[in-house]
Each structure stands twice: as structure tokens, then as C-alpha cells.
PDB file of N, CA and C in Angstrom:
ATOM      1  N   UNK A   1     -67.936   7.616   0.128  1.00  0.00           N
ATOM      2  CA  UNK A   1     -69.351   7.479  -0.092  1.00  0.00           C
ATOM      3  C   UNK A   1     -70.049   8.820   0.084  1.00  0.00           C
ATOM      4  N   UNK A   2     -69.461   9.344   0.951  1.00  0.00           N
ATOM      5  CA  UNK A   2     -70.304  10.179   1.423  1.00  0.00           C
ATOM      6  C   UNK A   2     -70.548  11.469   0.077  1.00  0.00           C
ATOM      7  N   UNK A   3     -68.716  11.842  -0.556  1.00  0.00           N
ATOM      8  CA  UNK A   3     -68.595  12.581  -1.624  1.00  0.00           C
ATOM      9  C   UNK A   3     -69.195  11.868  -2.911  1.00  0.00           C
ATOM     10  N   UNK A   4     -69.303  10.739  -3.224  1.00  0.00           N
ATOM     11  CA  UNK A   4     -70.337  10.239  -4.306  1.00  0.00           C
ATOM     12  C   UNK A   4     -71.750  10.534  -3.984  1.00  0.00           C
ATOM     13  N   UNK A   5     -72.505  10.720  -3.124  1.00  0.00           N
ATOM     14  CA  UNK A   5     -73.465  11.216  -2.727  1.00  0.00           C
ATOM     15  C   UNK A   5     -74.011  12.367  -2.635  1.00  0.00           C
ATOM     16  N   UNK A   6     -72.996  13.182  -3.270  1.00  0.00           N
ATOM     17  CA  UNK A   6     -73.069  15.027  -3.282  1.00  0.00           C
ATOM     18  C   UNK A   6     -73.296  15.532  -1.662  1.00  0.00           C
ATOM     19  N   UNK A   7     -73.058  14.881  -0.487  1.00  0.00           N
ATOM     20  CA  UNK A   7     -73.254  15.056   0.698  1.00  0.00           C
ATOM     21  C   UNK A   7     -72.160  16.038   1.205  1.00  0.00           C
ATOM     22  N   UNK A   8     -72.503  16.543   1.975  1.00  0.00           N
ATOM     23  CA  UNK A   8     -71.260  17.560   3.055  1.00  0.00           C
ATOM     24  C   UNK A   8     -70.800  17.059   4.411  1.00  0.00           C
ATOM     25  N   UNK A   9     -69.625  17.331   4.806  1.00  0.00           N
ATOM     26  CA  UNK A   9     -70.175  16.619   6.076  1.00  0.00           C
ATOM     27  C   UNK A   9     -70.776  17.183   7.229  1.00  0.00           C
ATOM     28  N   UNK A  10     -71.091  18.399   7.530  1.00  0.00           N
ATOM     29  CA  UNK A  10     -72.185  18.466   8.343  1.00  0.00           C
ATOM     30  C   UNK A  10     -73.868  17.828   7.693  1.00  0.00           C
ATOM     31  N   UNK A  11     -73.934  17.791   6.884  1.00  0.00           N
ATOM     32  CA  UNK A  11     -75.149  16.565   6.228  1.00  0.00           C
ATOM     33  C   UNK A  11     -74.896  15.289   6.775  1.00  0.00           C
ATOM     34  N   UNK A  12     -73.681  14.880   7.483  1.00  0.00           N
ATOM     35  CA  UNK A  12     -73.554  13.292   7.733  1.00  0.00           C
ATOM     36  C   UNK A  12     -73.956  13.810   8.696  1.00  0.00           C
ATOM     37  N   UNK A  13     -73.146  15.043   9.452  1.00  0.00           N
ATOM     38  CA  UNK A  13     -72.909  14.723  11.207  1.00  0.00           C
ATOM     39  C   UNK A  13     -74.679  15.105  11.303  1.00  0.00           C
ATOM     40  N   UNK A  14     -75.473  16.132  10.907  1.00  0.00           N
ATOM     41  CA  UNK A  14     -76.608  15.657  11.155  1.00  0.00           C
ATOM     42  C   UNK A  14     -77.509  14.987  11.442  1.00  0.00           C
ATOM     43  N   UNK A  15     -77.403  14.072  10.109  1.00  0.00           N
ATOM     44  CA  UNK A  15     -78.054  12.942  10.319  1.00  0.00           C
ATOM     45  C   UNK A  15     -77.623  12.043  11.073  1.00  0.00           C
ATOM     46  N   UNK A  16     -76.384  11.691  11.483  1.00  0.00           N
ATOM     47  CA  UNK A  16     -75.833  10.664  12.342  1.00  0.00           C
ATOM     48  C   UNK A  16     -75.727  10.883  13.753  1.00  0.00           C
ATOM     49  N   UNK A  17     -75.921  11.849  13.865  1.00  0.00           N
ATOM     50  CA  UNK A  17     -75.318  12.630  15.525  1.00  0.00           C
ATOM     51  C   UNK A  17     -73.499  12.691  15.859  1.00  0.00           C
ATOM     52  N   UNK A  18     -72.833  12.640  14.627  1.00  0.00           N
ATOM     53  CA  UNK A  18     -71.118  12.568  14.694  1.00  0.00           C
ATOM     54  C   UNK A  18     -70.876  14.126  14.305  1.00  0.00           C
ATOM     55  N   UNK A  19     -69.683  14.327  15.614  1.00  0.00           N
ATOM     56  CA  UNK A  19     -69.375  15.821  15.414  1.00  0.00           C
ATOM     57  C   UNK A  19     -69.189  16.134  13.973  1.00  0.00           C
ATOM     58  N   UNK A  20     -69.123  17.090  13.121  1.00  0.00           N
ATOM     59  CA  UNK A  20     -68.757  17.269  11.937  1.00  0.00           C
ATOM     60  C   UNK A  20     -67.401  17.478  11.950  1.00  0.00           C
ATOM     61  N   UNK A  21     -66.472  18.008  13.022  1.00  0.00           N
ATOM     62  CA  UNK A  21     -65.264  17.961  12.954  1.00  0.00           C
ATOM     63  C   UNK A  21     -64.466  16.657  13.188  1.00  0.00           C
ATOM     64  N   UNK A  22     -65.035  15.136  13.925  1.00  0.00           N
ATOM     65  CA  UNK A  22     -64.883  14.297  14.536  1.00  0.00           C
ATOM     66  C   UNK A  22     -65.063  13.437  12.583  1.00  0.00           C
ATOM     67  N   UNK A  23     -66.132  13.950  11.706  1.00  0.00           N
ATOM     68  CA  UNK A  23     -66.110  13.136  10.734  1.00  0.00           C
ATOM     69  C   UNK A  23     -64.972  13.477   9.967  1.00  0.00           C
ATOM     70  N   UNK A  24     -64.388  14.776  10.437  1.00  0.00           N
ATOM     71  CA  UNK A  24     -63.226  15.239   9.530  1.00  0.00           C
ATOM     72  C   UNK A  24     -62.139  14.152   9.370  1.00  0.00           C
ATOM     73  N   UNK A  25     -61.833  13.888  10.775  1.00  0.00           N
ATOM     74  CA  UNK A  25     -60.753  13.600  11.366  1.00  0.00           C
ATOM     75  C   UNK A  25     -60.994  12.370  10.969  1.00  0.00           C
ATOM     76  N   UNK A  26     -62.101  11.263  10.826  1.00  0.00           N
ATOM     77  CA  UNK A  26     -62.099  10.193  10.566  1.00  0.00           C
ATOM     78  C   UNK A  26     -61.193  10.031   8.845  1.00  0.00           C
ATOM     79  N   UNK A  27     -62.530  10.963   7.956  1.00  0.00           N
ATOM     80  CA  UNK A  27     -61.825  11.212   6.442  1.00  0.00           C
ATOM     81  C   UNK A  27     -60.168  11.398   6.556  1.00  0.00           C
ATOM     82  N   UNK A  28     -59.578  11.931   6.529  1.00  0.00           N
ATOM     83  CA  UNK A  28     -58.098  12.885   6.852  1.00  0.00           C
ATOM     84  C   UNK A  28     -56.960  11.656   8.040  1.00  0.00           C
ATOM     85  N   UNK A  29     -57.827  10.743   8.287  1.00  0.00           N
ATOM     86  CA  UNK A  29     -57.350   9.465   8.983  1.00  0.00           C
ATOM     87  C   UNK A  29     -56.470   9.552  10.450  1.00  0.00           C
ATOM     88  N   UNK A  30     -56.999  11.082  10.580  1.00  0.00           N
ATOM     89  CA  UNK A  30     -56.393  11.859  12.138  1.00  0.00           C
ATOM     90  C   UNK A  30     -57.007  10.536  13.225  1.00  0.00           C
ATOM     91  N   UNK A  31     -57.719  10.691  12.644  1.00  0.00           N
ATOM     92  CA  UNK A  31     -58.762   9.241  14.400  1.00  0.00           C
ATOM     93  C   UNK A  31     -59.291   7.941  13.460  1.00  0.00           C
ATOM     94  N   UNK A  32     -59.548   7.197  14.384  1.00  0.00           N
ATOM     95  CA  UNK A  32     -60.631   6.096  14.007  1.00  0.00           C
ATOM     96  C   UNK A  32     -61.653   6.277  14.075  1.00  0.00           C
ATOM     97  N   UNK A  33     -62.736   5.656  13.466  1.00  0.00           N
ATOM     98  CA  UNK A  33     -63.890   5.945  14.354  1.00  0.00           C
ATOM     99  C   UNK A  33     -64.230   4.522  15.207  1.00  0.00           C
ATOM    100  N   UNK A  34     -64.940   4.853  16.697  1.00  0.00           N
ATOM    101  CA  UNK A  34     -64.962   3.800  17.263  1.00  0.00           C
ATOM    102  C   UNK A  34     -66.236   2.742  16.839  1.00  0.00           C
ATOM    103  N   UNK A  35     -66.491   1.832  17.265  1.00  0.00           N
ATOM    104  CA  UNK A  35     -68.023   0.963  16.894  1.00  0.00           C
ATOM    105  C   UNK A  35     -69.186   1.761  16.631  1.00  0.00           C
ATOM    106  N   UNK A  36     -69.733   2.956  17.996  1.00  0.00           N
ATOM    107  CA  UNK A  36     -70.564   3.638  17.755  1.00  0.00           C
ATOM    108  C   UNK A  36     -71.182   3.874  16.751  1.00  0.00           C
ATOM    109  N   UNK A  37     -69.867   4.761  15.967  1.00  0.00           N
ATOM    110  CA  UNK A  37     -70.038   5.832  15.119  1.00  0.00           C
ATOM    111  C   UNK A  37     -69.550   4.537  13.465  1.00  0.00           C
ATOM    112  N   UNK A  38     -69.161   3.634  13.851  1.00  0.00           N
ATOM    113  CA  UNK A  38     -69.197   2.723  12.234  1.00  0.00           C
ATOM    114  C   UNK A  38     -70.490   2.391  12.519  1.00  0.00           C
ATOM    115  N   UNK A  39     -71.298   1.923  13.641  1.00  0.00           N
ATOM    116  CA  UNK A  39     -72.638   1.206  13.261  1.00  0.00           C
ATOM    117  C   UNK A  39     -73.293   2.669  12.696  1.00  0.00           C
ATOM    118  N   UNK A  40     -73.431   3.718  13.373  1.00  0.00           N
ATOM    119  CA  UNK A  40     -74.359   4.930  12.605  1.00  0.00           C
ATOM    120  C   UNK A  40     -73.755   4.992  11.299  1.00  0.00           C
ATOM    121  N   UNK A  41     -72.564   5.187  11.027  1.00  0.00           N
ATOM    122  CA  UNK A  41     -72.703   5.378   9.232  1.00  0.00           C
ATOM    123  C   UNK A  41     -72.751   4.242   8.790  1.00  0.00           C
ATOM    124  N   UNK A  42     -72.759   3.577   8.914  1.00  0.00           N
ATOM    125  CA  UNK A  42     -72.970   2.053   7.830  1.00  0.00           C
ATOM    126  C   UNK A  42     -74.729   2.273   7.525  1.00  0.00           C
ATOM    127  N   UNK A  43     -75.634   2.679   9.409  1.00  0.00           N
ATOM    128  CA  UNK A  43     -76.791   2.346   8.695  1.00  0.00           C
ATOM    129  C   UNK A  43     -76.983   3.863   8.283  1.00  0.00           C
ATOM    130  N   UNK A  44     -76.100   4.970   8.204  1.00  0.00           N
ATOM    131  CA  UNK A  44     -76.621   6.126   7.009  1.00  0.00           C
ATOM    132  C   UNK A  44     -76.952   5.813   6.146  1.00  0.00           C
ATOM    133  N   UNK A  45     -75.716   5.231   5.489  1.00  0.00           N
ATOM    134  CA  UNK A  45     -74.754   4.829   3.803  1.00  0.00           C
ATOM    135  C   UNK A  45     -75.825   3.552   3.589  1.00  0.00           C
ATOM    136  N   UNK A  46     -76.776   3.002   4.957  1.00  0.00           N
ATOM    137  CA  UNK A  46     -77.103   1.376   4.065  1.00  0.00           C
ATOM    138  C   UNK A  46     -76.479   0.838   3.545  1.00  0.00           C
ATOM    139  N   UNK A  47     -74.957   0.023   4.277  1.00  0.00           N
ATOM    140  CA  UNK A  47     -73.973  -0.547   4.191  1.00  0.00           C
ATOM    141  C   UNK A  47     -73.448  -1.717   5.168  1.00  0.00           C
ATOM    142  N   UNK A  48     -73.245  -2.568   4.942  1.00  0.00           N
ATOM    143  CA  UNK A  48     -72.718  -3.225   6.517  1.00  0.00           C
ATOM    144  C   UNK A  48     -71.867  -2.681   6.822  1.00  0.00           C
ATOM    145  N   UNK A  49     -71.521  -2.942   8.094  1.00  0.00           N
ATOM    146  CA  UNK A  49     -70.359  -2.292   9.027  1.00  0.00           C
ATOM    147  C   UNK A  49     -68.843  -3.383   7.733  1.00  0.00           C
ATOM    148  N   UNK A  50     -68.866  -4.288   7.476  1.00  0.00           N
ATOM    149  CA  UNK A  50     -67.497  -4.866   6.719  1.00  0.00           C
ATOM    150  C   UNK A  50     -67.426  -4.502   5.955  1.00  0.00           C
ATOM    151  N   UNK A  51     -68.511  -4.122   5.023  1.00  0.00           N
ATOM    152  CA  UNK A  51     -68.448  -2.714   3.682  1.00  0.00           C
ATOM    153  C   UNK A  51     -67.198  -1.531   3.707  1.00  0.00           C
ATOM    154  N   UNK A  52     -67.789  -0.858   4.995  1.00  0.00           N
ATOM    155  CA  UNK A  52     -67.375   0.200   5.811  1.00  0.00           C
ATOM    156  C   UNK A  52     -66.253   0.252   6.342  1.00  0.00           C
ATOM    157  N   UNK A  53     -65.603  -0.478   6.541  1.00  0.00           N
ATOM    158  CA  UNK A  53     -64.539  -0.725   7.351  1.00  0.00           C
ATOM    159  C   UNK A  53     -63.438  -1.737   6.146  1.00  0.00           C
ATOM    160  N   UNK A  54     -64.003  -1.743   4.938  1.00  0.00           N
ATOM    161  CA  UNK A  54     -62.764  -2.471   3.887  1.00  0.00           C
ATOM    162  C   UNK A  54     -62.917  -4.133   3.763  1.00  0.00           C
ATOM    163  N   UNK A  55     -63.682  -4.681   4.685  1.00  0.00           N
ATOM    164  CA  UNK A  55     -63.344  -6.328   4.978  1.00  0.00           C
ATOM    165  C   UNK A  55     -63.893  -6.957   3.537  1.00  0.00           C
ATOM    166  N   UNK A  56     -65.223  -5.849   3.000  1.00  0.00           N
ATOM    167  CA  UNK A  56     -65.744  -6.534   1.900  1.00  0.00           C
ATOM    168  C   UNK A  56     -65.408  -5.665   0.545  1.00  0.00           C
ATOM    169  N   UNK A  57     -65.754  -5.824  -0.530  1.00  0.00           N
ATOM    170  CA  UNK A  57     -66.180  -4.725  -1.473  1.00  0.00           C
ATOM    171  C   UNK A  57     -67.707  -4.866  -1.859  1.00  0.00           C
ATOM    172  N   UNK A  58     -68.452  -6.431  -1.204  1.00  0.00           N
ATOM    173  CA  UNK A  58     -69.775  -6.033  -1.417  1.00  0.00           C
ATOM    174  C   UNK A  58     -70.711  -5.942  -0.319  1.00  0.00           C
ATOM    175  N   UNK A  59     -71.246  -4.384  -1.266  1.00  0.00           N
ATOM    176  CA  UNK A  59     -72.223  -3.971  -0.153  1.00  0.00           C
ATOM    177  C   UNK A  59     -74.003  -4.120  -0.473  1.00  0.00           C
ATOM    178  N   UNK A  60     -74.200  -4.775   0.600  1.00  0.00           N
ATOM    179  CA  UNK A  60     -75.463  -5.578   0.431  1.00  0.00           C
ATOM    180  C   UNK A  60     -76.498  -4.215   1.837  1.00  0.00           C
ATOM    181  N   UNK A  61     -77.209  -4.056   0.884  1.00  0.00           N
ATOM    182  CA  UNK A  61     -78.307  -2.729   1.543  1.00  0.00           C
ATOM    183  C   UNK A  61     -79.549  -3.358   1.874  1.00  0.00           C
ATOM    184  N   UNK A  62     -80.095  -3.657   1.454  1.00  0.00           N
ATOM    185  CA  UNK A  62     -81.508  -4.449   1.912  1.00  0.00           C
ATOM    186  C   UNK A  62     -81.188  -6.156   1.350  1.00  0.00           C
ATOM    187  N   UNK A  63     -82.955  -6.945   1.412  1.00  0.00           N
ATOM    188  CA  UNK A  63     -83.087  -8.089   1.283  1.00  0.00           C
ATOM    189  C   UNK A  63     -82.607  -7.810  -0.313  1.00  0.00           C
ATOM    190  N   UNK A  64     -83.133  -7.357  -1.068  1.00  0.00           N
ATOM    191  CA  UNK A  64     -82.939  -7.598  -2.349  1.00  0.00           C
ATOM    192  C   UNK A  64     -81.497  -7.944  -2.856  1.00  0.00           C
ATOM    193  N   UNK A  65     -80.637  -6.977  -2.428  1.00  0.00           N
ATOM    194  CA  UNK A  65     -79.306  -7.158  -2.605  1.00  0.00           C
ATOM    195  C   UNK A  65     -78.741  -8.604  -1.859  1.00  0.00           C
ATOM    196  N   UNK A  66     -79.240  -8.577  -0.719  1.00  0.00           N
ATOM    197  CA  UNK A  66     -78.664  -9.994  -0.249  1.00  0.00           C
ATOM    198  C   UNK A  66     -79.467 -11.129  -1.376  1.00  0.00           C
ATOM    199  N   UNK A  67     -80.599 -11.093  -1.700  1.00  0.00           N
ATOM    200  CA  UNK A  67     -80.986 -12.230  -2.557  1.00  0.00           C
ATOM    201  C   UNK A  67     -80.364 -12.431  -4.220  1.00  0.00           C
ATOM    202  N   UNK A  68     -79.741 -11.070  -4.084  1.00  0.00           N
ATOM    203  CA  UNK A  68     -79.086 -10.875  -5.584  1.00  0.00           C
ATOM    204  C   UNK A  68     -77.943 -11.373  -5.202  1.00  0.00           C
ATOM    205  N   UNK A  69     -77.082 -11.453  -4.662  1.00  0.00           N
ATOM    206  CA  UNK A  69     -75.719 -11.726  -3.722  1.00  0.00           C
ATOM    207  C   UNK A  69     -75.843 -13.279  -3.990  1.00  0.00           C
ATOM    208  N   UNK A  70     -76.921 -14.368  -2.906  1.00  0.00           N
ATOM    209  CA  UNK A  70     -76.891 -15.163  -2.653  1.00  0.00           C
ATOM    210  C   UNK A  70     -77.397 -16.131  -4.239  1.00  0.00           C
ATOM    211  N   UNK A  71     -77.938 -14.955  -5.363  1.00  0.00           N
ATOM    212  CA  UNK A  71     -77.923 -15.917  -6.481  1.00  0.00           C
ATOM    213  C   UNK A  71     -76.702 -15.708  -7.278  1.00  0.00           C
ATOM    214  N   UNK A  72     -76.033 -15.196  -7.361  1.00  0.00           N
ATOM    215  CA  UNK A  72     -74.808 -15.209  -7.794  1.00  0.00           C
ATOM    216  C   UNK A  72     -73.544 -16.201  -7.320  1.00  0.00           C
ATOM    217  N   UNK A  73     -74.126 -16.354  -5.762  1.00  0.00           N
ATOM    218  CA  UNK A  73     -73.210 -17.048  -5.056  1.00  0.00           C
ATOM    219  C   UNK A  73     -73.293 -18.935  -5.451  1.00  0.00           C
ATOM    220  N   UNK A  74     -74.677 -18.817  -5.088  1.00  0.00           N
ATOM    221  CA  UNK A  74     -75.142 -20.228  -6.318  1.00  0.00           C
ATOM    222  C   UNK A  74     -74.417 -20.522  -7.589  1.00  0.00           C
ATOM    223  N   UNK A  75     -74.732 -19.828  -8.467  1.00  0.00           N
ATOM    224  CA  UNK A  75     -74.071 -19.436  -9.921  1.00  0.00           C
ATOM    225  C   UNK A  75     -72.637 -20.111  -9.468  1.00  0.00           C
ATOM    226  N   UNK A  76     -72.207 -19.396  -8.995  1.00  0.00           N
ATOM    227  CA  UNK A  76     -70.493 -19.995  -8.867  1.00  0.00           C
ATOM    228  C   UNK A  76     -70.257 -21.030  -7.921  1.00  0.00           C
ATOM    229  N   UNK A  77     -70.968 -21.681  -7.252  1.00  0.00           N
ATOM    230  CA  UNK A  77     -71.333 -23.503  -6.932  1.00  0.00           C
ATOM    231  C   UNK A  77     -71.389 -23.843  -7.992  1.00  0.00           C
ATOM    232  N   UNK A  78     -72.363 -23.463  -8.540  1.00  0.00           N
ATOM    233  CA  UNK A  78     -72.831 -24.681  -9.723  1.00  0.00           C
ATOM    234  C   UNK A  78     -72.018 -24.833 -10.812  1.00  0.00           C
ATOM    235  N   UNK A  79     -70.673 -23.647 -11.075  1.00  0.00           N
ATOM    236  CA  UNK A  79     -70.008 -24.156 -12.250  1.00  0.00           C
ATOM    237  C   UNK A  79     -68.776 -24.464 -11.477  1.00  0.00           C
ATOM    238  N   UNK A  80     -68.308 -24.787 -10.191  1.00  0.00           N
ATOM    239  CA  UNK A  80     -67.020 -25.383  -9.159  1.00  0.00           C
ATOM    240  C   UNK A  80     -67.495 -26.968  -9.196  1.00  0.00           C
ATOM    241  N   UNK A  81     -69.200 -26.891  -8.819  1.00  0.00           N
ATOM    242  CA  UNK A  81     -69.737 -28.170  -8.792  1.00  0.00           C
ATOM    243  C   UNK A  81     -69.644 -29.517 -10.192  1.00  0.00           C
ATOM    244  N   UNK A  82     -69.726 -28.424 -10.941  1.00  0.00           N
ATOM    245  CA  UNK A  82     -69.787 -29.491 -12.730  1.00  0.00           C
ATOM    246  C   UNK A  82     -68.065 -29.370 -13.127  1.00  0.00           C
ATOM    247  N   UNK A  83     -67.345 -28.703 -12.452  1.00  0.00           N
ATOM    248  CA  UNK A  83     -65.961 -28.799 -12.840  1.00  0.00           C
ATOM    249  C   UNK A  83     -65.700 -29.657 -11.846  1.00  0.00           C
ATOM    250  N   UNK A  84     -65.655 -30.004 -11.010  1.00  0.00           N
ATOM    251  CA  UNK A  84     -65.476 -31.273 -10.008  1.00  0.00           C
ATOM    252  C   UNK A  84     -66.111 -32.121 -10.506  1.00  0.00           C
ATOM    253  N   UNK A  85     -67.268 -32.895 -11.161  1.00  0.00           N
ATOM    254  CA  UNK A  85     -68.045 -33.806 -11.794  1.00  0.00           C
ATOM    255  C   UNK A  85     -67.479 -34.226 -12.688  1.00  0.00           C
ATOM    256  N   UNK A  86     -66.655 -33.222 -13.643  1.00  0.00           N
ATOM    257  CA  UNK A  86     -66.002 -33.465 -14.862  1.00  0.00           C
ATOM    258  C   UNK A  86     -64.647 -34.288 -14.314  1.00  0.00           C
ATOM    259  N   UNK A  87     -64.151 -34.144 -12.914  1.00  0.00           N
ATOM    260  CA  UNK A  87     -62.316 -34.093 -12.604  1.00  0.00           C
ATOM    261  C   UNK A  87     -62.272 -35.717 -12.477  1.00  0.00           C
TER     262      UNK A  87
END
């Protein structure tokens, strides 16, 4: 994310308060990063922490996205729902 963003990483560790060598090591997969430092970049990136960490591929940034999310999620009820109606 951070390189789709044209960002550096002393531009993260700035803004986040994470050593810039400590973000190295995260990238380069030398360390983990602990809770701390996933809750600060998730809310850099405006990402959830499960975004961030792989659990999801969708990343929901504000209300809008969650209301875009949750109509889509509908959408695919409603055609599980009329294929069960049909069975």
C-alpha cells in the first residue's frame, strides 16, 4: 500500500510514529509488527486492521464503503434466497 501510494517509508514512520527502520523490517518480513503498530497503519492506510493483516481482501475505509459492502452483500441474499425458493 504504502508503494501504490507513491509514499516512502520515512513518510509512514512520520506520520505513524514507527521507526522507519522498524517499517523496514516489517516490509522485508525480518519482524512482525505487534498490535500497536497494525492499529496505526491500518488507521494511516484507512484500512481495517483484517485488511492489513490478509484476513480480508475487502477494505472498507469509511461509512460509505461499509454501506457499499453491505449492499452488495444483500444482492447476494437475494439471488441464494430465490435459488432456494426455486429448490
Amino acid at each position: 500500500m504504502r508503494e501504490d501510494r507513491d509514499l516512502r517509508q520515512v513518510d509512514v514512520a512520520q506520520a505513524t510514529g514507527i521507526d522507519q527502520k522498524t517499517l523496514s523490517n516489517y516490509e522485508t518480513g525480518r519482524t512482525n509488527p505487534d498490535s500497536y503498530a497494525i492499529v496505526r497503519l491500518a488507521e494511516f492506510f484507512g484500512v481495517s486492521c483484517d485488511y492489513l493483516l490478509g484476513v480480508t481482501d475487502r477494505s472498507i475505509r469509511d461509512a460509505e464503503d461499509a454501506l457499499r459492502e453491505l449492499e452488495e452483500i444483500k444482492g447476494r441474499i437475494a439471488v441464494v434466497e430465490r435459488f432456494l425458493k426455486r429448490g
